[in-house]
N, C-alpha and C. Protein backbone atom coordinates (compact mmCIF):
# COMPACT_ATOMS: atom_id res chain seq x y z
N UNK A 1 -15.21 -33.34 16.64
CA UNK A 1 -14.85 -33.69 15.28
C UNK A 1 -13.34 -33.85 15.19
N UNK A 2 -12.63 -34.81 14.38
CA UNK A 2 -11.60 -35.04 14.61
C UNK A 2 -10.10 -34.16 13.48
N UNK A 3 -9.38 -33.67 13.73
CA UNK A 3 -9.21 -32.51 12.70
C UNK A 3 -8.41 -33.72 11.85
N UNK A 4 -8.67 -32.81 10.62
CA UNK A 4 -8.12 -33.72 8.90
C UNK A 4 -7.39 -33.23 8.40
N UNK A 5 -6.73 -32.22 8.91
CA UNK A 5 -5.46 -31.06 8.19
C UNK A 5 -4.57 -32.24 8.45
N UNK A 6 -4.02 -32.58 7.03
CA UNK A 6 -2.82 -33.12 6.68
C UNK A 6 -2.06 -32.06 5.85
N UNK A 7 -0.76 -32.73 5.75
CA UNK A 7 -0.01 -32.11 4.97
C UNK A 7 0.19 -31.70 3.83
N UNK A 8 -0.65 -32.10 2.97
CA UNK A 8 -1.25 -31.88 1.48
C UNK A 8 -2.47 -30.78 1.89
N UNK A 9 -3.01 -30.78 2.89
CA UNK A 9 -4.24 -29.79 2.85
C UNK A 9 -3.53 -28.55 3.21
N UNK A 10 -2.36 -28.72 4.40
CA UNK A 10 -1.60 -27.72 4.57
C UNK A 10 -0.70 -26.75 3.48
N UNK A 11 -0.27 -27.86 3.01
CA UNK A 11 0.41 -27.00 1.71
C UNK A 11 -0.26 -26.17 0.84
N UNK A 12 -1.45 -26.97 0.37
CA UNK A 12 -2.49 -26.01 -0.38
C UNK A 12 -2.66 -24.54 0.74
N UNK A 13 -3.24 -24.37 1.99
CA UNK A 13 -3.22 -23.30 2.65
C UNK A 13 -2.40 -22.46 2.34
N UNK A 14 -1.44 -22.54 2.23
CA UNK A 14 0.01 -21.96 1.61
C UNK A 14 -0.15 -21.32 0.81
N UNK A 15 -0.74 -21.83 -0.23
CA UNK A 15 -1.11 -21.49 -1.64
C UNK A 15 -2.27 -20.38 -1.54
N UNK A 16 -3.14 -20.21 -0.83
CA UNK A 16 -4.12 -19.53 -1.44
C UNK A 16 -3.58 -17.95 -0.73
N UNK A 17 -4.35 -16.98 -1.66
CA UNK A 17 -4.12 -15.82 -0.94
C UNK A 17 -3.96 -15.09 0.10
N UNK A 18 -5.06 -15.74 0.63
CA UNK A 18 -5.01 -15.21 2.19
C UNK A 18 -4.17 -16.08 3.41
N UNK A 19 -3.69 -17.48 2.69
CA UNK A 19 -2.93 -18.94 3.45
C UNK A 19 -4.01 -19.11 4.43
N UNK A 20 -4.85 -19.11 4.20
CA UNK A 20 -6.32 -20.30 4.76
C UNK A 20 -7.28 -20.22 3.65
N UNK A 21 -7.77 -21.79 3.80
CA UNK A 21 -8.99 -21.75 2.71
C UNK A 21 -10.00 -20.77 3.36
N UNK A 22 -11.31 -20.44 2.73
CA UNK A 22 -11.69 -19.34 3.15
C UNK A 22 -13.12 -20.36 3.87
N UNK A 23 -13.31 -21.46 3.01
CA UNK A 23 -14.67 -21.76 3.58
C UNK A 23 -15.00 -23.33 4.32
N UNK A 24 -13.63 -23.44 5.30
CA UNK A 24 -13.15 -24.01 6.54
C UNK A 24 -13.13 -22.48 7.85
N UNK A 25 -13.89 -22.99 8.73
CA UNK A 25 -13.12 -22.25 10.04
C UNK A 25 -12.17 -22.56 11.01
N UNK A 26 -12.12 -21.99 11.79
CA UNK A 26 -10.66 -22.15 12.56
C UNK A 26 -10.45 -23.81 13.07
N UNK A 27 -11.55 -24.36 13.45
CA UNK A 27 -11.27 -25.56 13.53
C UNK A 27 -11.64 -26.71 12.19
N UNK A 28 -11.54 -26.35 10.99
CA UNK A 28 -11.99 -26.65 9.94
C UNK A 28 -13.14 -27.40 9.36
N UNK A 29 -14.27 -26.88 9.93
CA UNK A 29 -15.46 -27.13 9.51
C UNK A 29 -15.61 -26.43 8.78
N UNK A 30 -16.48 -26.60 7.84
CA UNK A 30 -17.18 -26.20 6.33
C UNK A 30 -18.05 -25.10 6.94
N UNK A 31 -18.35 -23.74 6.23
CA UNK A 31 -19.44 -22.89 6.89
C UNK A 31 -19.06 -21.70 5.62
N UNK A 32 -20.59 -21.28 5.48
CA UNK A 32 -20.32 -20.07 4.51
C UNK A 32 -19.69 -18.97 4.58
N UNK A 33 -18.84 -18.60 3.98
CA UNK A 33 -17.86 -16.98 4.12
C UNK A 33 -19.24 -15.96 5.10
N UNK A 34 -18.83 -15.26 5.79
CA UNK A 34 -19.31 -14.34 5.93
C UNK A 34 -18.82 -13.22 5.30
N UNK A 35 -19.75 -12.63 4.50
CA UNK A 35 -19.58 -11.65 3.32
C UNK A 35 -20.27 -10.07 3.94
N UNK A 36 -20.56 -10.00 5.09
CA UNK A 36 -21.31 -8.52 5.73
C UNK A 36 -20.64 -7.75 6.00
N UNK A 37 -19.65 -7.96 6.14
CA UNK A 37 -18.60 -6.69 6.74
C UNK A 37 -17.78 -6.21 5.22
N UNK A 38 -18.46 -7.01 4.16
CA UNK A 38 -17.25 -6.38 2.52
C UNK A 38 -18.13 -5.69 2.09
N UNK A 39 -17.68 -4.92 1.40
CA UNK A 39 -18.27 -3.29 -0.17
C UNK A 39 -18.64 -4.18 -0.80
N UNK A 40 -19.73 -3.43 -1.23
CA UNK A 40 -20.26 -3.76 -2.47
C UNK A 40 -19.97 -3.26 -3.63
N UNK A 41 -18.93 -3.46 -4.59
CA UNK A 41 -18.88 -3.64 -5.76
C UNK A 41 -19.27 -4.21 -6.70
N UNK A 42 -18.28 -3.52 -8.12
CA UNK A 42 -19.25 -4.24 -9.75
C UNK A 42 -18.25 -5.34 -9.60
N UNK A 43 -18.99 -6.37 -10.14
CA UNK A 43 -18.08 -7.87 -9.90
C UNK A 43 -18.23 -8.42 -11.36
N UNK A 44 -17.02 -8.73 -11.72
CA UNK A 44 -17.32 -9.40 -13.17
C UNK A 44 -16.32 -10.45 -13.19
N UNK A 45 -16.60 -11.83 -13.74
CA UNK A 45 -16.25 -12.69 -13.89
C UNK A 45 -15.96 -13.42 -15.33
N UNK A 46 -15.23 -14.20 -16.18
CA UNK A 46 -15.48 -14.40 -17.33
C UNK A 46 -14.98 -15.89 -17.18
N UNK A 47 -15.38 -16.86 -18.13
CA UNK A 47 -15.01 -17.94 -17.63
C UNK A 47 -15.08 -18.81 -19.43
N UNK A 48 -14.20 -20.25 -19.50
CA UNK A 48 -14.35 -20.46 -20.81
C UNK A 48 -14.00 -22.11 -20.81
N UNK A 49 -14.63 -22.43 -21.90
CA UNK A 49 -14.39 -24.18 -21.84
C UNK A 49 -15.27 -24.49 -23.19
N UNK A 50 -14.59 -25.79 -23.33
CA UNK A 50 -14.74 -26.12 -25.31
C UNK A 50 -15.02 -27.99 -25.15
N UNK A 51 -16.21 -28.07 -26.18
CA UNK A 51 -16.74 -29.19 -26.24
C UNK A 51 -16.35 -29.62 -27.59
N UNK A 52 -15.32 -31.27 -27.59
CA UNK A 52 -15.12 -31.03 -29.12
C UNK A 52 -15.60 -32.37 -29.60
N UNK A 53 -15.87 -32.83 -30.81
CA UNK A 53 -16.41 -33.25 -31.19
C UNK A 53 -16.40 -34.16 -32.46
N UNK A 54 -17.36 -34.99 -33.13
CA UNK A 54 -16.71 -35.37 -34.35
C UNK A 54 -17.51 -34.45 -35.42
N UNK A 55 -16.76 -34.06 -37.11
CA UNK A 55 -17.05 -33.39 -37.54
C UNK A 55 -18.65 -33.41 -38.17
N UNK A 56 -19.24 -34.63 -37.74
CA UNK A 56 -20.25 -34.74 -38.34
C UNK A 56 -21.29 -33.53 -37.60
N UNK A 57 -21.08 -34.14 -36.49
CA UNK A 57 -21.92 -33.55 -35.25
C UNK A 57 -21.77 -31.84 -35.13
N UNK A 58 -20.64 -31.86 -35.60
CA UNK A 58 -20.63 -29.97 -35.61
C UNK A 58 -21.67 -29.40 -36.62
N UNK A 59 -21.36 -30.13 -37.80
CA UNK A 59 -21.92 -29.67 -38.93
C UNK A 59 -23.66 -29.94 -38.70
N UNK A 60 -24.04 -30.99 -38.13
CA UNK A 60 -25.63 -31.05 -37.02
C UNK A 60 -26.33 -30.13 -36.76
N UNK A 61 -24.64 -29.47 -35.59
CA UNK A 61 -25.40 -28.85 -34.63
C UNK A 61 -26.03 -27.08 -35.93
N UNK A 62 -24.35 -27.14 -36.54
CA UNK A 62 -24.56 -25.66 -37.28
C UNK A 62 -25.68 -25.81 -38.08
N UNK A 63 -26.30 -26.75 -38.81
CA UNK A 63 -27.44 -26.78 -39.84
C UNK A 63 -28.65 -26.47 -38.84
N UNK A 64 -28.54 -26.63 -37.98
CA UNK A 64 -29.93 -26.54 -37.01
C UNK A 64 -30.82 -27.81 -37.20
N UNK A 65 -30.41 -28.89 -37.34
CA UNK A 65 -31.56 -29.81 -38.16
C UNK A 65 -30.85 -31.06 -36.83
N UNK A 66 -30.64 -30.73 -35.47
CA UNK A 66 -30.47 -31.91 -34.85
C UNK A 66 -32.16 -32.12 -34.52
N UNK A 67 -32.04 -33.37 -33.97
CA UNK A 67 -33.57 -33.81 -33.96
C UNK A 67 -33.94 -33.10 -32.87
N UNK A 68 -33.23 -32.94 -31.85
CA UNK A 68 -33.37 -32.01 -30.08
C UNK A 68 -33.97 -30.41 -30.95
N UNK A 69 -34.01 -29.79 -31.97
CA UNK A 69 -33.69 -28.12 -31.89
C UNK A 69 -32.55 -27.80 -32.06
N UNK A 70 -32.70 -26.51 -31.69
CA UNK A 70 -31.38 -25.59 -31.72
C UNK A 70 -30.93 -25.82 -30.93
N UNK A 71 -29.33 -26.33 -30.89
CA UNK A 71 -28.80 -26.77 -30.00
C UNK A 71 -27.71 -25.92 -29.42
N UNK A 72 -27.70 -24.84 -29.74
CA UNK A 72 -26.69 -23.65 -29.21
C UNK A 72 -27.56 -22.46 -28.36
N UNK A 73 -29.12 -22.61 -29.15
CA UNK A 73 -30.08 -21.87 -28.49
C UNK A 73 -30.41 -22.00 -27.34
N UNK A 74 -30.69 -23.41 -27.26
CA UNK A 74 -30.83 -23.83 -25.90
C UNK A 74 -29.96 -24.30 -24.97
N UNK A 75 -29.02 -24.65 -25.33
CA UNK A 75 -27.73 -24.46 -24.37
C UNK A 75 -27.60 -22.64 -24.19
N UNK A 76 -27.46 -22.12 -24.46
CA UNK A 76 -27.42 -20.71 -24.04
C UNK A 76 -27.91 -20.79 -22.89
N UNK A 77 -29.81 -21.06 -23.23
CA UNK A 77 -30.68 -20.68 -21.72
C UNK A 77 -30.13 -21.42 -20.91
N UNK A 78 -29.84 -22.33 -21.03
CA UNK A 78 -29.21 -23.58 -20.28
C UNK A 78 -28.21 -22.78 -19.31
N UNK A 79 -26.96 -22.31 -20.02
CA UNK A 79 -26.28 -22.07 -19.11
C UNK A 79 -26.10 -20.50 -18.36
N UNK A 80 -27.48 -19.96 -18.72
CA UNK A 80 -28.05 -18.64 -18.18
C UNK A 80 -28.59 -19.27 -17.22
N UNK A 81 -29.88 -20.30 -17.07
CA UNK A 81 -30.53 -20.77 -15.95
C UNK A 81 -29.35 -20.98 -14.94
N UNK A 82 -28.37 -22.04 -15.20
CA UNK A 82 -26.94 -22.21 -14.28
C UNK A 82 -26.54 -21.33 -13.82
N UNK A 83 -26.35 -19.92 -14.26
CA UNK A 83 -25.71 -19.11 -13.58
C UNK A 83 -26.81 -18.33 -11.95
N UNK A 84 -28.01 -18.59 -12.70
CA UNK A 84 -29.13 -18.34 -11.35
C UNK A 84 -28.99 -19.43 -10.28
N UNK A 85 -28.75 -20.56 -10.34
CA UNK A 85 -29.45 -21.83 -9.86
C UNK A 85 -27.88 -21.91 -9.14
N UNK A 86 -26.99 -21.34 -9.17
CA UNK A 86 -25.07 -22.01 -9.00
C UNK A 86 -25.56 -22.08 -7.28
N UNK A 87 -26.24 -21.25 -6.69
CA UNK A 87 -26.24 -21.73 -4.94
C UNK A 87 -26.76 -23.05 -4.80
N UNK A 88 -27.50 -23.24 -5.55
CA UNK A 88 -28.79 -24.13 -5.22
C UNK A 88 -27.74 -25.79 -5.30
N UNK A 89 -26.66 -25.78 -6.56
CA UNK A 89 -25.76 -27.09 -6.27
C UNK A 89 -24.33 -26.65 -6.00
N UNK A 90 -23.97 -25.96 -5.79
CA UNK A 90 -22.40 -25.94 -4.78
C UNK A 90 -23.17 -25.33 -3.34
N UNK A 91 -22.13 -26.24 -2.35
CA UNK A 91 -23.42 -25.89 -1.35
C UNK A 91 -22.82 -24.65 -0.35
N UNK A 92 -21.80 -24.08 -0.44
CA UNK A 92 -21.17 -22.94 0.38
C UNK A 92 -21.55 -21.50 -0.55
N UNK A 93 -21.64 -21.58 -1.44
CA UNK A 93 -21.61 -20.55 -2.46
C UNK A 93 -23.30 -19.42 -2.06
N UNK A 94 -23.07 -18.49 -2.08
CA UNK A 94 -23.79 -17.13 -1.79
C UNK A 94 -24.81 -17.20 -3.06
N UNK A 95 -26.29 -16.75 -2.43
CA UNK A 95 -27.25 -16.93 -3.80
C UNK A 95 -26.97 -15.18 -4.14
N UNK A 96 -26.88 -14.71 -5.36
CA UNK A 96 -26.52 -13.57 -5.89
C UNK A 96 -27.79 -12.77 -6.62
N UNK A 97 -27.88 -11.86 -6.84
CA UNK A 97 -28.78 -10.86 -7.42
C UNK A 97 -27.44 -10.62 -8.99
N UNK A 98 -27.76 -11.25 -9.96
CA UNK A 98 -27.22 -10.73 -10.92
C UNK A 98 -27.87 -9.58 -11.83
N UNK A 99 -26.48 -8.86 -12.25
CA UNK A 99 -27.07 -7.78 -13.17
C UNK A 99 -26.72 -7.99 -14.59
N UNK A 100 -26.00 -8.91 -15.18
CA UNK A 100 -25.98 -9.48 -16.46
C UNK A 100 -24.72 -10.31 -16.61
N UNK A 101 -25.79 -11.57 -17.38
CA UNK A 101 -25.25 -12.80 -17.78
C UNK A 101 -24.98 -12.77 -19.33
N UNK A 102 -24.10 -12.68 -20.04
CA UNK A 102 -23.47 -12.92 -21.23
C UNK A 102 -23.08 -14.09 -22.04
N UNK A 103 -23.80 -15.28 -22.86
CA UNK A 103 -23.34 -16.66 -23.22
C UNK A 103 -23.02 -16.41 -24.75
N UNK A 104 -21.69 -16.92 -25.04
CA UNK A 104 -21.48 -17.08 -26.73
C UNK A 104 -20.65 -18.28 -26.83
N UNK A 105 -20.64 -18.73 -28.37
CA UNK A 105 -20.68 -19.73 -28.38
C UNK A 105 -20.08 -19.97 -29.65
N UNK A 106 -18.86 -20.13 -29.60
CA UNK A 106 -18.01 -20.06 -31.06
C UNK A 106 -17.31 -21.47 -31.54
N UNK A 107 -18.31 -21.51 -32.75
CA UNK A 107 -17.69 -22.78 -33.54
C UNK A 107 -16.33 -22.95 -34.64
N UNK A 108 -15.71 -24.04 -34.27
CA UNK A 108 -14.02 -23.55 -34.95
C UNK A 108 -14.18 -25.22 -35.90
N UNK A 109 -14.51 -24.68 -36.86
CA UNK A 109 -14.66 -26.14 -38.00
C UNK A 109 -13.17 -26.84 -38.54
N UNK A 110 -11.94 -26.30 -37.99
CA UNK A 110 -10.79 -26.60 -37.94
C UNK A 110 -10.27 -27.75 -36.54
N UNK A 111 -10.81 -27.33 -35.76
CA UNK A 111 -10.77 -28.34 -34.72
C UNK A 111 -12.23 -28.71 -34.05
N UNK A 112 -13.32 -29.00 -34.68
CA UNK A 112 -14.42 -29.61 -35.13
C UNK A 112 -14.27 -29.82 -33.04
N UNK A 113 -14.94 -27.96 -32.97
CA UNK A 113 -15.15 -28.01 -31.48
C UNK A 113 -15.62 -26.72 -31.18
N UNK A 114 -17.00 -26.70 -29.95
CA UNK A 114 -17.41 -25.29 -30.26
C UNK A 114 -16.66 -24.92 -28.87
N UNK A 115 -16.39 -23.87 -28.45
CA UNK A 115 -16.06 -22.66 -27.42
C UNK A 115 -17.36 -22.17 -26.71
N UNK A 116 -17.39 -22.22 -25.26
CA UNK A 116 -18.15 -21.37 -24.07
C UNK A 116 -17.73 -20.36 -23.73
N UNK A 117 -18.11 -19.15 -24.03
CA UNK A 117 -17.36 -17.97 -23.02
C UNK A 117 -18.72 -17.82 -22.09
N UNK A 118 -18.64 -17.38 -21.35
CA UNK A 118 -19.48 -16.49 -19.96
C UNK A 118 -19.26 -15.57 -19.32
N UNK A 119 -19.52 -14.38 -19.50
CA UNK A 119 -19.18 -13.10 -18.59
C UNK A 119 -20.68 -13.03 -17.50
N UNK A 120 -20.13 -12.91 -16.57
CA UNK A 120 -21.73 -12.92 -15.25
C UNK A 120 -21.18 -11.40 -14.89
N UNK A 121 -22.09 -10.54 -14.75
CA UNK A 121 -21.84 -9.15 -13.55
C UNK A 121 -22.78 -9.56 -12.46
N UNK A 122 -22.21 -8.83 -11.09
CA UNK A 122 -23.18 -8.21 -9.96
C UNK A 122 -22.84 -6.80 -9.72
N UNK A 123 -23.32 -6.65 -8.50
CA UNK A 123 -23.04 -5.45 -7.91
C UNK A 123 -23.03 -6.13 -6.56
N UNK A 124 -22.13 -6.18 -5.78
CA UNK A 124 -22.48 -7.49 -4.50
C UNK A 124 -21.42 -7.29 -3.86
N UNK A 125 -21.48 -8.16 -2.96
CA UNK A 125 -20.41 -8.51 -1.64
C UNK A 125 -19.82 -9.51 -1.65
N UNK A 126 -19.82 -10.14 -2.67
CA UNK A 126 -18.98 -11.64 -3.11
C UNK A 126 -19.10 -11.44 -5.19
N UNK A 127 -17.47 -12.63 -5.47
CA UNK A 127 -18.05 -12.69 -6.60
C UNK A 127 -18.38 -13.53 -7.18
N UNK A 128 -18.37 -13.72 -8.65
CA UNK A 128 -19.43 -14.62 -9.54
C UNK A 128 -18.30 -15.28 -10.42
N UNK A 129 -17.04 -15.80 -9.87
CA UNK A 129 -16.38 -17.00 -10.79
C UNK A 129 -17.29 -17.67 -10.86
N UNK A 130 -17.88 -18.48 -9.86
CA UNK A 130 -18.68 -19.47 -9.59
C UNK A 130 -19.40 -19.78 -10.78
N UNK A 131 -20.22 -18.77 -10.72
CA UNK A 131 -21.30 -18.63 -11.60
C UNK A 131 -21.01 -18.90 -13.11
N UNK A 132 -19.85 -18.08 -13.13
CA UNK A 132 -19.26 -18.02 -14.89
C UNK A 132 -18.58 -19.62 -15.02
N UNK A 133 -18.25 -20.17 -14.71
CA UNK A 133 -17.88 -21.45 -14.81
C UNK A 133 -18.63 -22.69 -14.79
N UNK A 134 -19.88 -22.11 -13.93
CA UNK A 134 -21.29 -22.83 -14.15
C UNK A 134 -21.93 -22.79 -14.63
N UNK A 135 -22.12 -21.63 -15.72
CA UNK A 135 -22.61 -21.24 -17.08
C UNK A 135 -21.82 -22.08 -17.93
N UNK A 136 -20.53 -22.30 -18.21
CA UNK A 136 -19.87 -23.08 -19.57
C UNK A 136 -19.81 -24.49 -18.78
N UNK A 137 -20.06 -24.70 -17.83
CA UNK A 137 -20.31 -26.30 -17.84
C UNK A 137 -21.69 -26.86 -18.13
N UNK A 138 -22.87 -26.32 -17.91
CA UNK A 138 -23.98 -26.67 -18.30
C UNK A 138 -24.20 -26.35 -19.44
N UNK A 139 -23.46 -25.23 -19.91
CA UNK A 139 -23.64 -24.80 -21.58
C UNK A 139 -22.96 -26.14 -22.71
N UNK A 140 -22.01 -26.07 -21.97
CA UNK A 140 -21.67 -27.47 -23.12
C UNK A 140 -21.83 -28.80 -22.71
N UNK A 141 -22.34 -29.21 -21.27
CA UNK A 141 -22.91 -30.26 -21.06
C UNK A 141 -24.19 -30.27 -21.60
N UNK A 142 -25.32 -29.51 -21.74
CA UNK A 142 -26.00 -29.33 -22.77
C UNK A 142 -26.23 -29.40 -24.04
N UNK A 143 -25.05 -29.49 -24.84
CA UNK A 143 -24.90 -29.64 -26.17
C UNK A 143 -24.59 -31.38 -26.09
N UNK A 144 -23.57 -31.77 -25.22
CA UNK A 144 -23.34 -33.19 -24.81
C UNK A 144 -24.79 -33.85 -25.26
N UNK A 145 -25.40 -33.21 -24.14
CA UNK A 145 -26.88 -34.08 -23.91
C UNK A 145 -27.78 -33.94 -24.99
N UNK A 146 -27.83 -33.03 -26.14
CA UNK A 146 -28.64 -32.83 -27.31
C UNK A 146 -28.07 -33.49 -28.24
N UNK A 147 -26.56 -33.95 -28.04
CA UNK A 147 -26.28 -34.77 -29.10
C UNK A 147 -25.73 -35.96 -29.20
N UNK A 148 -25.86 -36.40 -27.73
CA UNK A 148 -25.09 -37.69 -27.47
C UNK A 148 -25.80 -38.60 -28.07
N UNK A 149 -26.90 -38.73 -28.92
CA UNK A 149 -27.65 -39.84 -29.90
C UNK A 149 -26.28 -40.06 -30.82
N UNK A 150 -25.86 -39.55 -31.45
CA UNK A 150 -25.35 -39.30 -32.71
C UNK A 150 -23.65 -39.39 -32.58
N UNK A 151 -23.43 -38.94 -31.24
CA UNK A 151 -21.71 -38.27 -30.67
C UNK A 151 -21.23 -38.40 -29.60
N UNK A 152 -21.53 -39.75 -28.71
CA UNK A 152 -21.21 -40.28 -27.56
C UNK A 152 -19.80 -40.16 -26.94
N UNK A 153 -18.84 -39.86 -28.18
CA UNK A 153 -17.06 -39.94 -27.64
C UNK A 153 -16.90 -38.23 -27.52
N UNK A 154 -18.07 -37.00 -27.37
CA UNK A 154 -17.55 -35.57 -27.12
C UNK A 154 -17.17 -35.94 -25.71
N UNK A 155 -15.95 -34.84 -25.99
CA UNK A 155 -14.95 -34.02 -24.71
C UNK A 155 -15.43 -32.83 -24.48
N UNK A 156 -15.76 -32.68 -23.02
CA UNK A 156 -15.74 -31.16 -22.52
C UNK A 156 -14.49 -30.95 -21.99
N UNK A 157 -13.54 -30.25 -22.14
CA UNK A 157 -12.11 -29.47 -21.33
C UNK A 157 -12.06 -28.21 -21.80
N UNK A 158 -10.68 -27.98 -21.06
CA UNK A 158 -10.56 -26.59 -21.06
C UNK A 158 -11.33 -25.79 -19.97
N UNK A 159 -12.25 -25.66 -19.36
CA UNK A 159 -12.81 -25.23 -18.92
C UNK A 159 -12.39 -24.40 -17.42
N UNK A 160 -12.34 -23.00 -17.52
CA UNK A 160 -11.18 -22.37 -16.44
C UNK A 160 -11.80 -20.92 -16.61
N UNK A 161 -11.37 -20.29 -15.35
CA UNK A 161 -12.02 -18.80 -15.50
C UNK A 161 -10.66 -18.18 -15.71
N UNK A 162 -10.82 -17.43 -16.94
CA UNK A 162 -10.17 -16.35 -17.67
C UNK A 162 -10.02 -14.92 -16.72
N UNK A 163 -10.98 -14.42 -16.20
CA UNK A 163 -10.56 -13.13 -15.68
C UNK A 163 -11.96 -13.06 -14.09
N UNK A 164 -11.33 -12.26 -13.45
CA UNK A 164 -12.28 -11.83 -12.64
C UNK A 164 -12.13 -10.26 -12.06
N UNK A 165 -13.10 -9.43 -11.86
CA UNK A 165 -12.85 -8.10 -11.03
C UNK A 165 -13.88 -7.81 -10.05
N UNK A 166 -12.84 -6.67 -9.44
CA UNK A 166 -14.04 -5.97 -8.08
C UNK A 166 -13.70 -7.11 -6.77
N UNK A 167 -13.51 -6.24 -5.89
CA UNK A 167 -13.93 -6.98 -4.62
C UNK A 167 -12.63 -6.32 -3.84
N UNK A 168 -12.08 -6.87 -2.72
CA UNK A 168 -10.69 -6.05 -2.09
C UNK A 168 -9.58 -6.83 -2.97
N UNK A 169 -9.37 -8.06 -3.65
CA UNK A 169 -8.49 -8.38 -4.37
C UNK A 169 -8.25 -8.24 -5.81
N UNK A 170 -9.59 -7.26 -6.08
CA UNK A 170 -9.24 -6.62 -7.09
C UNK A 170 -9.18 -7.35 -8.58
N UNK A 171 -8.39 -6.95 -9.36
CA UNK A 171 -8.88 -7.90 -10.66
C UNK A 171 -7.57 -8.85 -10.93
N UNK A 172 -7.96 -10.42 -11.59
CA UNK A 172 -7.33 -11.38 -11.78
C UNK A 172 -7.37 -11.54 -13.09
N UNK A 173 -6.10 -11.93 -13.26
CA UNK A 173 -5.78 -12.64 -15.35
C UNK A 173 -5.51 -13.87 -15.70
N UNK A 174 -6.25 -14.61 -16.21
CA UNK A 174 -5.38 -16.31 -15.97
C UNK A 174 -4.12 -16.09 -17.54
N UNK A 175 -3.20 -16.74 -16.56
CA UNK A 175 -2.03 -16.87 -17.81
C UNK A 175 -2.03 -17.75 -18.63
């Protein structure tokens, strides 16, 4: 295989904590972390991203009267199922035993846009950004898809993990 480390991939190396990506090996092929030799800790992740919208469509979704259902209800399960299913489409990522998934969902009629939070726990040998970030993307791509009859120009952004803990690096804060 012919190696692809350029100088942009190098620099990023630089960047990450440990100065190698973690899920390249020495000759940079793709291969899953080996996670057997780490503790098992409580792992918590929180993650957040905002779908905004026009004001009609908010006021839709809040009456409950879109033609789809409840459209916050089922985006919830939505992005509870995501947080089970996150191995199954990122393809390096560890399938997890979770011990609780957390979805809320806050509407701000001032900037006619609702908010994803996601807190995921384990108890594990890897953690669950993953997961929490794959919860508020299907959570508000979900709302997308219940209301794109009506609201074809919504934005999903924002979308970034807020905090993470547990593991040997311990806990992270986004600024």
């Amino acid at each position: 295989m012919i190696n692809k480390k350029t100088a942009a991939s190098a620099a990023i190396d630089t960047v990450t904590h440990s100065g190698k990506l973690t899920h390249f090996d020495a000759t940079d092929n793709a291969h899953m972390v080996d996670v057997g030799s780490k503790s098992e800790t409580h792992r918590i992740a929180i993650a957040t991203g905002t779908i905004q919208m026009r004001a009609e469509t908010l006021l839709l979704i809040q009456s409950g009267t879109a033609k789809k259902g409840d459209v916050l209800g089922i985006a919830r399960i939505a992005a509870i199922m995501a947080t089970k299913r996150t191995s199954d489409l990122i393809p390096l990522c560890h399938p997890l035993a979770l011990t609780k998934v957390a979805i809320e969902f806050e509407v701000d009629l001032e900037t006619d846009s609702i908010a994803c939070r996601a807190q995921v726990e384990t108890y594990g040998k890897t953690g669950v950004e993953i997961e929490a970030l794959a919860a508020v993307q299907i959570g508000l791509l979900t709302i997308y898809d219940m209301c794109k009859a009506v609201d074809r120009g919504m934005v999903i952004t924002n979308v970034k993990l807020l905090k993470k803990r547990g593991g040997k690096s311990g806990q992270w804060t986004s600024q």
